[in-house]
N, C-alpha and C. Protein backbone atom coordinates (compact mmCIF):
# COMPACT_ATOMS: atom_id res chain seq x y z
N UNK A 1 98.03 8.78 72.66
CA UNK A 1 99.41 8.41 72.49
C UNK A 1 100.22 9.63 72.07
N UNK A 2 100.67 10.52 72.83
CA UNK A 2 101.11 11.64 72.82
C UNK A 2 102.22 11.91 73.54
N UNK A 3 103.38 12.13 73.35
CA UNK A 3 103.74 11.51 72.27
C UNK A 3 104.28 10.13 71.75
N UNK A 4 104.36 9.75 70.86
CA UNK A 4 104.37 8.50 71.05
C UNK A 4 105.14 8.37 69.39
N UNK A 5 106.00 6.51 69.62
CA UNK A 5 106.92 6.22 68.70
C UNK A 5 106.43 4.54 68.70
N UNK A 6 107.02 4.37 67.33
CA UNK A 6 107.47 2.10 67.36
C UNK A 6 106.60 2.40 66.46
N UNK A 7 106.01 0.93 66.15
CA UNK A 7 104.97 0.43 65.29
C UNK A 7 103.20 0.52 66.35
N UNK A 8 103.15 0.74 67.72
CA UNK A 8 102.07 0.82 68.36
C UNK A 8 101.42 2.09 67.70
N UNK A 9 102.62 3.47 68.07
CA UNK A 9 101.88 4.56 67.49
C UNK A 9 102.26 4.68 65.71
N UNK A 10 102.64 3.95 65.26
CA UNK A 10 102.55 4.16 63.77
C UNK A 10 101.04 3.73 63.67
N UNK A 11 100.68 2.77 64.21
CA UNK A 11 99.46 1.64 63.41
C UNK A 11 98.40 2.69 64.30
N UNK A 12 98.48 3.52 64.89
CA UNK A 12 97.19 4.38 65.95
C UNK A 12 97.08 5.35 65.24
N UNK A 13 98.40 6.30 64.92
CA UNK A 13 98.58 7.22 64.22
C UNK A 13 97.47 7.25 62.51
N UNK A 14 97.95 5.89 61.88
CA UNK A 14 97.20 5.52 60.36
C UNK A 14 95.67 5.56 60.86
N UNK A 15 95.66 4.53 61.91
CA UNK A 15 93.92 5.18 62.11
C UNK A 15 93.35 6.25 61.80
N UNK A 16 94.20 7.08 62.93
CA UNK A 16 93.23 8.66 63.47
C UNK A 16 93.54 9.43 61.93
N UNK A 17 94.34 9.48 61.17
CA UNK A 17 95.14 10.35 60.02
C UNK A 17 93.65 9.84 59.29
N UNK A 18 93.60 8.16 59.00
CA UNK A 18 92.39 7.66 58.07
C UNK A 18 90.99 8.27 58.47
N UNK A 19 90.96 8.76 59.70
CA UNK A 19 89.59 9.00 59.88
C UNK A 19 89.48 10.79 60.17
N UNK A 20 90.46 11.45 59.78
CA UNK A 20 90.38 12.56 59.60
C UNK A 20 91.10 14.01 60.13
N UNK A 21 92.16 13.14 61.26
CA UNK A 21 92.78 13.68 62.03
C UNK A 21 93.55 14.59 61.59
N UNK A 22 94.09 15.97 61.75
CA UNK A 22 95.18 16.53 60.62
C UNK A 22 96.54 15.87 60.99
N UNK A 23 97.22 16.02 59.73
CA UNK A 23 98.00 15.34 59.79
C UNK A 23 99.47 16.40 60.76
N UNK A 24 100.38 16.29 61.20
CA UNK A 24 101.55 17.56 62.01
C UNK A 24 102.87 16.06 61.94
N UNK A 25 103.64 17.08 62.09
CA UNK A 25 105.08 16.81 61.56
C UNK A 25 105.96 17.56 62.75
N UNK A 26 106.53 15.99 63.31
CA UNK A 26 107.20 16.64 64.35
C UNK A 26 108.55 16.95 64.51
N UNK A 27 109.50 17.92 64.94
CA UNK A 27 110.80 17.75 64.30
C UNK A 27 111.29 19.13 65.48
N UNK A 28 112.55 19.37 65.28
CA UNK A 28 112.89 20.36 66.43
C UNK A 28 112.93 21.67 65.54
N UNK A 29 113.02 23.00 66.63
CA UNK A 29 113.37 23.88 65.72
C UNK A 29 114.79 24.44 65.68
N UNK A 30 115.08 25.85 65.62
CA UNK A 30 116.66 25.89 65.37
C UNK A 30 117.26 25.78 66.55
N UNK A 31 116.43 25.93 67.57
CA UNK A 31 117.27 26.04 68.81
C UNK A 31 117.21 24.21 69.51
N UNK A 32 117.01 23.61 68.26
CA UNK A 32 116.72 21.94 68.79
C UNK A 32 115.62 21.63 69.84
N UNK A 33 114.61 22.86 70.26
CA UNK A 33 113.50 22.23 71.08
C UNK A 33 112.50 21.69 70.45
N UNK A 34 111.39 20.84 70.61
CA UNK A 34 110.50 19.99 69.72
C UNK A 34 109.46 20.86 69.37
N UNK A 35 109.17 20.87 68.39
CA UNK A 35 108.22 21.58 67.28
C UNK A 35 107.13 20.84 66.62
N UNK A 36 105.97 21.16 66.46
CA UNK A 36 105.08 20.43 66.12
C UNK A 36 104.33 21.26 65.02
N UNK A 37 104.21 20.73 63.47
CA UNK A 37 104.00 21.72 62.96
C UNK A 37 102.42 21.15 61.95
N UNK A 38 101.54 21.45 61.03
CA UNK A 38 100.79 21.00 60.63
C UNK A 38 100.80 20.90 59.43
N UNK A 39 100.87 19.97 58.67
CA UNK A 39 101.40 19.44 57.34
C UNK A 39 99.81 20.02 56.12
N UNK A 40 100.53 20.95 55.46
CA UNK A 40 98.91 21.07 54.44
C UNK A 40 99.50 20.72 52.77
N UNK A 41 98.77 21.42 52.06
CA UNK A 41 99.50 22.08 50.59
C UNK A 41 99.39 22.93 50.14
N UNK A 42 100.51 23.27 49.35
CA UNK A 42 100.37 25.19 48.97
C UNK A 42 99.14 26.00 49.89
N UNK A 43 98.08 25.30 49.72
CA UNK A 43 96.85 26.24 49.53
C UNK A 43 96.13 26.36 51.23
N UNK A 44 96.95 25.34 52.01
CA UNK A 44 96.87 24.87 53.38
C UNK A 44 95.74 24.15 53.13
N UNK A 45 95.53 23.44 52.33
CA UNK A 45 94.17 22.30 52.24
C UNK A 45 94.93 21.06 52.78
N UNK A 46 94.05 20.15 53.51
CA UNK A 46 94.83 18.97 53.89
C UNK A 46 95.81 17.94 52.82
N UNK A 47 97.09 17.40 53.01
CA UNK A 47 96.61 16.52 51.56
C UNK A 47 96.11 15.32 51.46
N UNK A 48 96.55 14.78 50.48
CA UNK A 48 95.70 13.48 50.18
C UNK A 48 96.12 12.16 51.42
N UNK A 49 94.97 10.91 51.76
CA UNK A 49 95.73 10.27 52.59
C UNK A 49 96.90 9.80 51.65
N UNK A 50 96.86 9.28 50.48
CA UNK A 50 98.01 8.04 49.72
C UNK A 50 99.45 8.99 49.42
N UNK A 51 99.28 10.36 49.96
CA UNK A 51 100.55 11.06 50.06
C UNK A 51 101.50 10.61 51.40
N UNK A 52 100.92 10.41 52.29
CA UNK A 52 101.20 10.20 53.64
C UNK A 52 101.22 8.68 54.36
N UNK A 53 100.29 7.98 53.86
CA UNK A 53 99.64 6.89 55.04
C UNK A 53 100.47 5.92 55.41
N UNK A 54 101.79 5.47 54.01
CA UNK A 54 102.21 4.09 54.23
C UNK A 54 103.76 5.00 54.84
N UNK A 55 104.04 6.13 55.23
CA UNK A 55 105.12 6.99 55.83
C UNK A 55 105.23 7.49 57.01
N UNK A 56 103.54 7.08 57.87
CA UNK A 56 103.37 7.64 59.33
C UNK A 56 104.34 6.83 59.96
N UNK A 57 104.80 8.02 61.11
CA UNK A 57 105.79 7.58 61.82
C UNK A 57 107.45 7.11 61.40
N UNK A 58 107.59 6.92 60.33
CA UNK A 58 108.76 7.54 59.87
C UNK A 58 109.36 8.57 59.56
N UNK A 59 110.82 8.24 60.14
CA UNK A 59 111.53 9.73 59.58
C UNK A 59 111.32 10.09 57.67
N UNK A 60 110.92 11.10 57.40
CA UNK A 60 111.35 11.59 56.39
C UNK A 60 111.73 12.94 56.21
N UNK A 61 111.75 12.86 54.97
CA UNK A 61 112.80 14.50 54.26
C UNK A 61 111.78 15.22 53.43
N UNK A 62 111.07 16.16 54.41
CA UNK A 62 110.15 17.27 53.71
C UNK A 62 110.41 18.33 53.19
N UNK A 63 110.48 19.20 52.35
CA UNK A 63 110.48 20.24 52.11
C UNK A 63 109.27 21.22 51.77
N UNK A 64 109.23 22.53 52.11
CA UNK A 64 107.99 23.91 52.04
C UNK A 64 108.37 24.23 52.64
N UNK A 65 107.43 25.53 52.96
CA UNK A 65 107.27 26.85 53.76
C UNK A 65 106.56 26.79 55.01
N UNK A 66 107.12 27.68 56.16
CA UNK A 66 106.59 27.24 57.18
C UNK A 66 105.57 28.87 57.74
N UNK A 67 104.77 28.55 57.57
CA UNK A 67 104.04 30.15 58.14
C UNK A 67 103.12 30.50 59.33
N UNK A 68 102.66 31.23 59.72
CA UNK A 68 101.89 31.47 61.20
C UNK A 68 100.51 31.52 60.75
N UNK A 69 99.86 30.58 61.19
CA UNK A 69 98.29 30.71 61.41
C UNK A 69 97.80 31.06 62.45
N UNK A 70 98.33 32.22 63.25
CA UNK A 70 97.59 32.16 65.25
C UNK A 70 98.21 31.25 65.67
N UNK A 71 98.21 30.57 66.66
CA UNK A 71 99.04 29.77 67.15
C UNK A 71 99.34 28.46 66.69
N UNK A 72 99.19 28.55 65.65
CA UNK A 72 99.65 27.09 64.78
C UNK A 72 100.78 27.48 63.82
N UNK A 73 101.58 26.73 63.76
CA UNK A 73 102.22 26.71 62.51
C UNK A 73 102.35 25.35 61.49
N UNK A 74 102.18 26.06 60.51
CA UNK A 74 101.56 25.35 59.17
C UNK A 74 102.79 24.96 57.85
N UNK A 75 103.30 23.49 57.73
CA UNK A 75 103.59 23.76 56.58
C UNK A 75 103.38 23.17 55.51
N UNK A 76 103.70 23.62 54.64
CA UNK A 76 103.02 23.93 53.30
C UNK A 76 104.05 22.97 52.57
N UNK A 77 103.55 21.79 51.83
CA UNK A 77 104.40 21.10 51.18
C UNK A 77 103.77 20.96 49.58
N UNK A 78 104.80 20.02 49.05
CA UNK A 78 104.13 19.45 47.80
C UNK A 78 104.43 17.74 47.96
N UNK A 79 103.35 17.33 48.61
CA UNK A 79 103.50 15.48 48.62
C UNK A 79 104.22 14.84 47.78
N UNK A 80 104.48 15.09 46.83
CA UNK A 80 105.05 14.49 46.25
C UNK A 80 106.81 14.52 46.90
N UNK A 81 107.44 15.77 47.14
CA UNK A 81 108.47 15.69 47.96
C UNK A 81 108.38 15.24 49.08
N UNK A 82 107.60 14.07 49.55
CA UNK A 82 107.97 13.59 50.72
C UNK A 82 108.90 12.33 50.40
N UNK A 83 110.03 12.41 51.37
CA UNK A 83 110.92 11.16 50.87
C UNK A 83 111.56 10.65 52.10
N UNK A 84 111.34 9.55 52.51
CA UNK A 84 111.98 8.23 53.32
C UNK A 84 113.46 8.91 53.81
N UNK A 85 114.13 8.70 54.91
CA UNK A 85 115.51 9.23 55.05
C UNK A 85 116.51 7.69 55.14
N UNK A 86 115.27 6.56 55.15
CA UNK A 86 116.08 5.58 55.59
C UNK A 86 115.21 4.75 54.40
């Protein structure tokens, strides 16, 4: 389900995240084309699921740093700033 939106890919999404999937954060970049980025913490360790699980597939309001791993880009949050936009 790639890419994918509604409650089909929310409830697919909680699966694959529960069973180990990394978690990425999709959003545009400055030039508004779609960006796909990989959600860690400070330390780029995954975070916890109960930071994330009951928020897949909703919009929210993240804040961190965004940095280059080779062709990934990684960002770096503190879970606790994750917050609902709606």
């Amino acid at each position: 389900m790639n890419p994918g939106s509604g409650k089909v890919h929310r409830d697919c999404a909680a699966r694959c995240l529960s069973g180990g999937v990394p978690l990425l954060f999709a959003t545009n970049d400055f030039r508004g084309e779609p960006a796909v980025l990989q959600l860690t913490d400070s330390d780029q360790k995954p975070l916890p699921k109960v930071a994330f699980l009951d928020r897949v597939g909703q919009p929210v309001r993240v804040k961190g740093t965004v940095v280059e791993n080779g062709d990934t880009l990684i960002f770096e949050i503190d879970p606790v700033g994750i917050t609902p936009l709606r």
